[in-house]
C-alpha atoms as a PDB file:
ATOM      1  CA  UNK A   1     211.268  20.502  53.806  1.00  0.00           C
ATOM      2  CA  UNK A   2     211.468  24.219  53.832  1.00  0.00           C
ATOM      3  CA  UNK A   3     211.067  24.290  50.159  1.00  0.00           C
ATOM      4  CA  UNK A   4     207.683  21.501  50.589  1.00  0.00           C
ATOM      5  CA  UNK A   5     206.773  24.216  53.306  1.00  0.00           C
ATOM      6  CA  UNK A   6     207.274  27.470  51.012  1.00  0.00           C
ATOM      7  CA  UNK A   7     205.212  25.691  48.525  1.00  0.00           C
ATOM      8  CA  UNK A   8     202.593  24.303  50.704  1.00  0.00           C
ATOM      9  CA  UNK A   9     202.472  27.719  51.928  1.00  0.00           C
ATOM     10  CA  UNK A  10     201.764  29.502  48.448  1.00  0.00           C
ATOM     11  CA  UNK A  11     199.500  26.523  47.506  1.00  0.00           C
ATOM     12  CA  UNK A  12     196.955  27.456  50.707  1.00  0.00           C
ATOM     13  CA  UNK A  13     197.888  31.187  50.291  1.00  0.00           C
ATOM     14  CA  UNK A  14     196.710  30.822  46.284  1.00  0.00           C
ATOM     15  CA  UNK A  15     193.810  28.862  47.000  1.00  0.00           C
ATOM     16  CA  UNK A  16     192.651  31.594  49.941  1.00  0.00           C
ATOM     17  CA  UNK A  17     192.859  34.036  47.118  1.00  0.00           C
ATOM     18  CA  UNK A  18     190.961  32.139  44.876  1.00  0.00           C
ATOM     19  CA  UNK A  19     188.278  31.507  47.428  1.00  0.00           C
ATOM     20  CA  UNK A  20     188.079  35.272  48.470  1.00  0.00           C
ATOM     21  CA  UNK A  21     187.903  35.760  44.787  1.00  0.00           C
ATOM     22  CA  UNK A  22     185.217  33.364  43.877  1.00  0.00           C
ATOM     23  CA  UNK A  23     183.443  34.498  47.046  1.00  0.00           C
ATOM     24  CA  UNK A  24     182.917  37.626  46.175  1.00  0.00           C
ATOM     25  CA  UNK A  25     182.012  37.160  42.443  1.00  0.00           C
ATOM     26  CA  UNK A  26     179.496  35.156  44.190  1.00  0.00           C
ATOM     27  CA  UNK A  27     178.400  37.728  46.316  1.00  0.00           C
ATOM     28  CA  UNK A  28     178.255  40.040  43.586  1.00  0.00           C
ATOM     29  CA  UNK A  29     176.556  38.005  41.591  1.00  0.00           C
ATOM     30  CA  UNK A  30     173.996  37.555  44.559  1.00  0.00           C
ATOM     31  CA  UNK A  31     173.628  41.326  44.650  1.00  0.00           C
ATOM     32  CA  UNK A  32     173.432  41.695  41.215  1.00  0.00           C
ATOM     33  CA  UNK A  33     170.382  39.056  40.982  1.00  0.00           C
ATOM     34  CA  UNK A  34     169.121  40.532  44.059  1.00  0.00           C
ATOM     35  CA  UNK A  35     168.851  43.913  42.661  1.00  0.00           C
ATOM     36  CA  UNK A  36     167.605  42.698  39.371  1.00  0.00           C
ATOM     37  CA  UNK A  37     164.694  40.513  41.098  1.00  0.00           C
ATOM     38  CA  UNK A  38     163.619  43.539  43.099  1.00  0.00           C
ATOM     39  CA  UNK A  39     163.403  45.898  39.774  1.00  0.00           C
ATOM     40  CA  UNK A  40     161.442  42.720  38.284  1.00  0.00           C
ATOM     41  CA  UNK A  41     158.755  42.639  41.455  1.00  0.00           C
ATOM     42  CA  UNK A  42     156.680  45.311  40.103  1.00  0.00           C
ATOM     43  CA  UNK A  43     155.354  45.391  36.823  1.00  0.00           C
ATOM     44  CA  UNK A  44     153.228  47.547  34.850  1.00  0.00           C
ATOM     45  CA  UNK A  45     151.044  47.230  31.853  1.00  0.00           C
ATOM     46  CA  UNK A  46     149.625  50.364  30.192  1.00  0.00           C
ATOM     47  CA  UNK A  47     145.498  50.057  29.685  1.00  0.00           C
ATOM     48  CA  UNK A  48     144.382  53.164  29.088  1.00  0.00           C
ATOM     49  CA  UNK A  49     145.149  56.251  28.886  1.00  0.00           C
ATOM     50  CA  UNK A  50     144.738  60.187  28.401  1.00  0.00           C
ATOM     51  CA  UNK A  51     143.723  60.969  24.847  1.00  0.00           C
ATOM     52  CA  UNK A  52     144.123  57.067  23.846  1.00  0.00           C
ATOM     53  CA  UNK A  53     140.213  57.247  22.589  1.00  0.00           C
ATOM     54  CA  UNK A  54     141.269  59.668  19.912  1.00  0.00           C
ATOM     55  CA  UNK A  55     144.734  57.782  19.041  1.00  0.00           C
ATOM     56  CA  UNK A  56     146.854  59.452  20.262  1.00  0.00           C
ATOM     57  CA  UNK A  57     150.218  58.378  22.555  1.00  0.00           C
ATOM     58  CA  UNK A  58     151.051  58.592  26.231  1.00  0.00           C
ATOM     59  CA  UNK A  59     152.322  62.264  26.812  1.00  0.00           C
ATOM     60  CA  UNK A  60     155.696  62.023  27.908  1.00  0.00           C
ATOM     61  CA  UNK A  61     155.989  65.533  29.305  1.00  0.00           C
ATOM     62  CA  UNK A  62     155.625  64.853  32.728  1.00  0.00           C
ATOM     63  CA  UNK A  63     158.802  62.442  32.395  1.00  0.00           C
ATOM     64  CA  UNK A  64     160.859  64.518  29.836  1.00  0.00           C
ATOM     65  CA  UNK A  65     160.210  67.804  32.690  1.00  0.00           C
ATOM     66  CA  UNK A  66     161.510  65.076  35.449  1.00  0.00           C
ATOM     67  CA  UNK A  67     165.274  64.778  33.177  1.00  0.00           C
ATOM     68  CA  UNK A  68     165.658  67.920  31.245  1.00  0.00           C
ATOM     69  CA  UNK A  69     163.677  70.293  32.829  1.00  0.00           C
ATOM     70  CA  UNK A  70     161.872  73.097  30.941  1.00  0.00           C
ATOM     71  CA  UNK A  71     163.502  72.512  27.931  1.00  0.00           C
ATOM     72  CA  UNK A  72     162.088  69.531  27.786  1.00  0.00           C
ATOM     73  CA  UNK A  73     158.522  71.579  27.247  1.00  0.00           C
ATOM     74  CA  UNK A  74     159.823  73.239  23.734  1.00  0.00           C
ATOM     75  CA  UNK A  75     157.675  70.487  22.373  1.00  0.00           C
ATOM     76  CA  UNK A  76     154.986  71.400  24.021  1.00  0.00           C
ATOM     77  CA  UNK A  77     154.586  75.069  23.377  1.00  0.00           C
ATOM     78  CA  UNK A  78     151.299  75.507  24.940  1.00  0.00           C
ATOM     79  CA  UNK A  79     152.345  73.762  27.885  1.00  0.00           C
ATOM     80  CA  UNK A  80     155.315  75.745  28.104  1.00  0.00           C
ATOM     81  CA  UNK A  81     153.931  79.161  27.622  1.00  0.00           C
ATOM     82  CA  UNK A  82     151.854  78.558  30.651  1.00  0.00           C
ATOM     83  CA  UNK A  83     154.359  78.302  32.551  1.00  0.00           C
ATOM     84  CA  UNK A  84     156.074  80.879  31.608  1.00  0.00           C
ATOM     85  CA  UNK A  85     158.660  83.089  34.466  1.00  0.00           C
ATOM     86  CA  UNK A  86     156.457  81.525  37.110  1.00  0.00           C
ATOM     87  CA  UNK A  87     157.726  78.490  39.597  1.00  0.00           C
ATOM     88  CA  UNK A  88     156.835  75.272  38.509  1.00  0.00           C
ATOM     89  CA  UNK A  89     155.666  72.038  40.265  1.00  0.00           C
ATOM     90  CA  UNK A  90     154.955  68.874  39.015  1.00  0.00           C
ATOM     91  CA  UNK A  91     153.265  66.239  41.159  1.00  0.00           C
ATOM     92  CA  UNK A  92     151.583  63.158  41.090  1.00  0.00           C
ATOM     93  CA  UNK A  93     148.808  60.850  42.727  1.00  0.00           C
ATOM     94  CA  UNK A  94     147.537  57.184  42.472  1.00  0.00           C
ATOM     95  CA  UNK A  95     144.363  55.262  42.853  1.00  0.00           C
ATOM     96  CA  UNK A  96     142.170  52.797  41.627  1.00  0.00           C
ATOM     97  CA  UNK A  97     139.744  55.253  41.135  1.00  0.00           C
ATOM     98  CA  UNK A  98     140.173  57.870  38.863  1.00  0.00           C
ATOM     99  CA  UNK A  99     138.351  60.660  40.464  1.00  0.00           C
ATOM    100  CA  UNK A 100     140.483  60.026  43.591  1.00  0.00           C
ATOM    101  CA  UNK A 101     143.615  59.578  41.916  1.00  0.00           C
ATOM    102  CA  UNK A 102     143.338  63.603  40.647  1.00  0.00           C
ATOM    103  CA  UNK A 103     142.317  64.309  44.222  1.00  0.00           C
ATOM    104  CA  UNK A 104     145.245  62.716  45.453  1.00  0.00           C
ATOM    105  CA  UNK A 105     147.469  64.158  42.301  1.00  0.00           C
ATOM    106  CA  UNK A 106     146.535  67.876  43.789  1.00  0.00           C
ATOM    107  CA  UNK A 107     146.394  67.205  47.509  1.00  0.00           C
ATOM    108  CA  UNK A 108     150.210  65.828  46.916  1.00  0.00           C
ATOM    109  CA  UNK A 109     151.093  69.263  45.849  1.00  0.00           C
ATOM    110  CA  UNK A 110     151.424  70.900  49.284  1.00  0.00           C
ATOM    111  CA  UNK A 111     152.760  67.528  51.338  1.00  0.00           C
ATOM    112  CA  UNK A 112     155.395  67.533  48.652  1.00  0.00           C
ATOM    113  CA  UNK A 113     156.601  70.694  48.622  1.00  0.00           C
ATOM    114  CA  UNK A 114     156.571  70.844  52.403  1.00  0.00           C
ATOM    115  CA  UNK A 115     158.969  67.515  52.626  1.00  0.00           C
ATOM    116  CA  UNK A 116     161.241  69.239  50.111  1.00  0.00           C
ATOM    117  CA  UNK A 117     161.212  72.566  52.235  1.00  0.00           C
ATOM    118  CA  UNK A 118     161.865  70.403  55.472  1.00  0.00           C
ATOM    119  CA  UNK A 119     164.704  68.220  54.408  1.00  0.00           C
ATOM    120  CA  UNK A 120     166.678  71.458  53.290  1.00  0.00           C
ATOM    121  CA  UNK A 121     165.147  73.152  56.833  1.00  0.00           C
ATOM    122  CA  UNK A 122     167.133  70.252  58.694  1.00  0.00           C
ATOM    123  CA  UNK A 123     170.260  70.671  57.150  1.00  0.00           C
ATOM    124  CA  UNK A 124     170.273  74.527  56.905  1.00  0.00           C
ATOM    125  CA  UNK A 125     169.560  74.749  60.213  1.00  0.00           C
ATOM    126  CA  UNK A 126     171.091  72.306  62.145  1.00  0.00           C
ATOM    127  CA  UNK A 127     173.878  74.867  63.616  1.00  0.00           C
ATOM    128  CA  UNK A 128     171.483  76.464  65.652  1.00  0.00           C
ATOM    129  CA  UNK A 129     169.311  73.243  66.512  1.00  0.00           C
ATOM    130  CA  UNK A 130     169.868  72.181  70.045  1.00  0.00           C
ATOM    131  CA  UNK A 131     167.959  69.148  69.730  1.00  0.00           C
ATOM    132  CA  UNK A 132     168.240  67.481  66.063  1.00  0.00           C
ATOM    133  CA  UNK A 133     166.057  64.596  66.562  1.00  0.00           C
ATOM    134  CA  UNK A 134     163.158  66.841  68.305  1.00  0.00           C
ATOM    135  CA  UNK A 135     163.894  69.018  65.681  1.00  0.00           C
ATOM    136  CA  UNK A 136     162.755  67.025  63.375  1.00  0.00           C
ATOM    137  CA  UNK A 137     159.704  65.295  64.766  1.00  0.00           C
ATOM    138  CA  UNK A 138     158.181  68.679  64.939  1.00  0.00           C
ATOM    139  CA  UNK A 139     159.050  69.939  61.599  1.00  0.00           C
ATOM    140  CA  UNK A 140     158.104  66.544  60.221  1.00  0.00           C
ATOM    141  CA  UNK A 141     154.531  67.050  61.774  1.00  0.00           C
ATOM    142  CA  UNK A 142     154.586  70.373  60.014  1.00  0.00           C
ATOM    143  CA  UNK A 143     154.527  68.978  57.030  1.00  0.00           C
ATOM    144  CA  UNK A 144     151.320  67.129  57.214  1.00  0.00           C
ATOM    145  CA  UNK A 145     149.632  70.792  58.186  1.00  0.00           C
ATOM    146  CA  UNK A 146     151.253  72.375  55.457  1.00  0.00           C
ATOM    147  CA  UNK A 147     149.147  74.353  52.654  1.00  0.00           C
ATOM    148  CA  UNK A 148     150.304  76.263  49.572  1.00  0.00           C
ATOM    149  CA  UNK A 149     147.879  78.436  47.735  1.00  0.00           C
ATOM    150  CA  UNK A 150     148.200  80.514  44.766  1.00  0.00           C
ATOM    151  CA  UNK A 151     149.214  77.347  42.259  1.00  0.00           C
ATOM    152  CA  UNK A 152     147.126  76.804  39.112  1.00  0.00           C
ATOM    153  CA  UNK A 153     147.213  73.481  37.255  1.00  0.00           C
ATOM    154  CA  UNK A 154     148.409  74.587  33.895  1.00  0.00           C
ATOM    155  CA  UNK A 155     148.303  70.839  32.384  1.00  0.00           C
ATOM    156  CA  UNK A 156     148.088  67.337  33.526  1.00  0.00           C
ATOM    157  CA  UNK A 157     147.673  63.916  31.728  1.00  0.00           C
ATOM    158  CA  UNK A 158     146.765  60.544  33.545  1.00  0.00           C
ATOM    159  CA  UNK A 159     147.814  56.611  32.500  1.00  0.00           C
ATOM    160  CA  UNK A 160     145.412  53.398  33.314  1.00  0.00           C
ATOM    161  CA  UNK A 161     147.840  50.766  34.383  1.00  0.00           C
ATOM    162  CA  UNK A 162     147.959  46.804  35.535  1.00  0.00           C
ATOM    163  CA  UNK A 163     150.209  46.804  38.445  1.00  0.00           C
ATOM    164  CA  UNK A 164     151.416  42.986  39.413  1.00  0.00           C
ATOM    165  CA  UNK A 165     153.438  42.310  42.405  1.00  0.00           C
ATOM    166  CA  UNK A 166     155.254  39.127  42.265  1.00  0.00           C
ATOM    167  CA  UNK A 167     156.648  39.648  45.555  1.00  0.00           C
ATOM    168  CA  UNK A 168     152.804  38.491  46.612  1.00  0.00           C
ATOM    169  CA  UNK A 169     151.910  35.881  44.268  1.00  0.00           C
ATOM    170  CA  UNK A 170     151.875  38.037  41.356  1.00  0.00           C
ATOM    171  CA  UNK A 171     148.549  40.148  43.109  1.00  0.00           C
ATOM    172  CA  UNK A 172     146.940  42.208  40.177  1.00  0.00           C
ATOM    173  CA  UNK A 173     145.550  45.885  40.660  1.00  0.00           C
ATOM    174  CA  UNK A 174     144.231  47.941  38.669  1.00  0.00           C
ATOM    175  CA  UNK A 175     145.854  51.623  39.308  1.00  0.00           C
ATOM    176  CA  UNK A 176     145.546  55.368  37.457  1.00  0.00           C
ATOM    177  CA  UNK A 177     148.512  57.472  37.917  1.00  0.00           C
ATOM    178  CA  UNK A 178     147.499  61.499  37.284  1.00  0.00           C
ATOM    179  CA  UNK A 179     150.530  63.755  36.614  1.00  0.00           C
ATOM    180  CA  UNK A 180     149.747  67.900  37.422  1.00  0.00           C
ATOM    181  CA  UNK A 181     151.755  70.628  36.684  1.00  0.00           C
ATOM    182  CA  UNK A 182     151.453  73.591  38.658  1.00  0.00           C
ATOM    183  CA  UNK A 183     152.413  77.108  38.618  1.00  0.00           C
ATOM    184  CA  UNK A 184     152.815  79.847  41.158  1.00  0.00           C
ATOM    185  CA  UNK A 185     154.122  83.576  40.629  1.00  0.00           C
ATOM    186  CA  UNK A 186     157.504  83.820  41.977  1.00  0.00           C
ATOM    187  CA  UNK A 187     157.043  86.838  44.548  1.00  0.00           C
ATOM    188  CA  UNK A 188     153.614  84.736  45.797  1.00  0.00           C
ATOM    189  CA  UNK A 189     155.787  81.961  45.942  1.00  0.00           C
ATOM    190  CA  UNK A 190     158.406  83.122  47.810  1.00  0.00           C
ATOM    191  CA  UNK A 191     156.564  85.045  50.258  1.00  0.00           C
ATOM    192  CA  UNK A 192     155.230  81.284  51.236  1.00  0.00           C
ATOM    193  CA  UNK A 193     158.272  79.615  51.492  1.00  0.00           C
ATOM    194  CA  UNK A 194     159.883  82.443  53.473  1.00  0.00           C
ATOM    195  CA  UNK A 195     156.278  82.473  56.094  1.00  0.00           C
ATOM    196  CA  UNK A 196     156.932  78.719  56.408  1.00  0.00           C
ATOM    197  CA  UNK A 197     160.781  78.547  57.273  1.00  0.00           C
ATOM    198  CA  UNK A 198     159.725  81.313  59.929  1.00  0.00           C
ATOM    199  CA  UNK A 199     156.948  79.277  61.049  1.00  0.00           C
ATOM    200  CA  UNK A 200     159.772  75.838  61.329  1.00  0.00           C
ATOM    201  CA  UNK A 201     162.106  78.336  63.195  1.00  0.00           C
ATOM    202  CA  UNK A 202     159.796  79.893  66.055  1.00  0.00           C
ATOM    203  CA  UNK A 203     159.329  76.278  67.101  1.00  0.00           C
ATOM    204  CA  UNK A 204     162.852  74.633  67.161  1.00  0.00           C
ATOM    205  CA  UNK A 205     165.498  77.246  67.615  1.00  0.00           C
ATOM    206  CA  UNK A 206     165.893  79.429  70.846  1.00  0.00           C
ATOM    207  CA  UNK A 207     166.084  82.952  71.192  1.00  0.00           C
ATOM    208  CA  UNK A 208     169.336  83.481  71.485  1.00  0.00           C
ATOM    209  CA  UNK A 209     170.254  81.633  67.968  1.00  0.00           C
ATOM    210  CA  UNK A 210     167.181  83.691  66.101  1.00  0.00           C
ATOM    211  CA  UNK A 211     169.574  85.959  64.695  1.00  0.00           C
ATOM    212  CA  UNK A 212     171.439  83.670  63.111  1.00  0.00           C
ATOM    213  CA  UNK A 213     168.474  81.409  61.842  1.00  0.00           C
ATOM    214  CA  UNK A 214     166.891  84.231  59.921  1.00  0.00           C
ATOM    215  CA  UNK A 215     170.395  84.893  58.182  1.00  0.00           C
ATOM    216  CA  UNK A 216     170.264  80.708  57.003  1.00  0.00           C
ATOM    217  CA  UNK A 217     166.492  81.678  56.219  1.00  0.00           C
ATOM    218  CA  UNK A 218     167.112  83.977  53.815  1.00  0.00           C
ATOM    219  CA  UNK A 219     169.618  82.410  51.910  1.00  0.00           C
ATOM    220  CA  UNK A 220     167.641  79.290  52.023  1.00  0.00           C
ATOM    221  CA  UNK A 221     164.726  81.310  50.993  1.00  0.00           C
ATOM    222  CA  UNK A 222     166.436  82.942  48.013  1.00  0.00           C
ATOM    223  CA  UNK A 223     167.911  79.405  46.956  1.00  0.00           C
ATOM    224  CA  UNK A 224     164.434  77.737  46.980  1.00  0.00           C
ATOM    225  CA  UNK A 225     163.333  80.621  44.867  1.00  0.00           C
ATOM    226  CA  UNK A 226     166.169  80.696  42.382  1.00  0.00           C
ATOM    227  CA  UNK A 227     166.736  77.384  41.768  1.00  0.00           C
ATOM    228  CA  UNK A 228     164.826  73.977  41.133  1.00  0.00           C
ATOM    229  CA  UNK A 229     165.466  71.388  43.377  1.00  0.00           C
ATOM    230  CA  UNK A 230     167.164  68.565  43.381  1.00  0.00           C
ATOM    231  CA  UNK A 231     164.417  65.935  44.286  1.00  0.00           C
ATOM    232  CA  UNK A 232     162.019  63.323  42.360  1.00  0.00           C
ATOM    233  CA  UNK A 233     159.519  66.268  41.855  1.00  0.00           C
ATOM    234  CA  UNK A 234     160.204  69.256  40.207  1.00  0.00           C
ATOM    235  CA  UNK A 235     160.397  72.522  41.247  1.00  0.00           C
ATOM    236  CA  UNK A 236     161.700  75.194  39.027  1.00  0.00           C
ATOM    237  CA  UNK A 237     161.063  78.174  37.253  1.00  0.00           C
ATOM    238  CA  UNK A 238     161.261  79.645  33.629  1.00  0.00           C
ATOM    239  CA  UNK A 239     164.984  81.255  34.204  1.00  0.00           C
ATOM    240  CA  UNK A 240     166.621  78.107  35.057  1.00  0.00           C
END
């Protein structure tokens, strides 16, 4: 009997296993088709587009800058050379009009920046934040007030697209998509960025922690001016 028992035992215990198995190939499976049906919800079919009267391709600067970088512009010379030691920004807006979608392209330029500014504002200064969550309502609110100047738009291309959404009965719009790049000299720049962080810190840290916020200000300051950021736009300059 204790033999039967053993076995019985290593039969259920085997079968357990193969359920837990089998239960989560199935749930990976589910995630897997899950994942795959939401890439497949939106779709996009290129109409039109910038320079397609005269034959020519979809520039693919705008994605090539979002991977590589600059380097990415050494096939673009004369975009590149506009660019030159300066800070760089590229942005983007959409509409179904294409006098709006530009608007939208350039009035994305400060939002965007601000977002990127805030979300390393947070972090940075959370050690002398008394109240995180307050914290970040205001500087959130910030953001919508926010404007850069000194950026020129040293190039931009636009695509004419057929967006369907099968996640509502495969609903059809028609939708441009402008892409701007910006520049801004680095000093200009930087001035802005450091006015801003100044601006975030007079209204969430208290007095007695303003010494040590300016110190995180100035490194975060230098590191938004050194570096490009790590985000879905770019921000960068000529000597990275």
């Amino acid at each position: 009997m204790k033999k039967i028992r053993t076995l019985v035992a290593l039969a259920m215990g085997t079968a357990f296993a193969f359920a837990a198995i089998s239960c989560a190939t199935n749930q990976q499976t589910a995630s897997t088709e899950k994942k795959e049906k939401k890439q497949r919800t939106i779709e996009y079919e290129n109409i039109d587009w910038d320079g397609a009267v005269a034959g020519k391709d979809i520039a693919t600067w705008p994605f090539d800058l979002q991977d590589d970088g600059l380097e990415a512009l050494d096939d673009y010379p004369g975009i590149k050379d506009k660019v030159g030691r300066n800070k760089y920004f590229l942005v983007q807006g959409e509409n179904s009009n294409q006098k709006l979608a530009r608007e939208e392209e350039r009035n994305q330029l400060s939002f965007q920046l601000a977002q990127q500014l805030n979300t390393r504002a947070i972090a940075t200064f959370n050690e002398v934040i008394d109240n995180r969550e307050q914290a970040q309502e205001t500087i959130n609110a910030t953001a919508s007030k926010a404007q850069f100047t000194g950026f020129e738009r040293v190039a931009e291309t636009w695509i004419f697209r057929l967006k369907t959404d099968h996640s509502k009965n495969d609903k059809k719009t028609e939708e441009y998509t402008y892409y701007g790049l910006y520049v801004c000299d680095v000093d200009v720049f930087q001035q802005q960025v450091d006015k801003y962080l100044s601006d975030i810190i007079g209204q969430v840290v208290k007095s007695e922690n303003m010494q040590r916020a300016n110190e995180l200000r100035e490194g975060l300051v230098k590191e938004f001016t050194d570096n490009p950021l790590p985000q879905q736009d770019v921000l960068g300059s000529a000597e990275d």
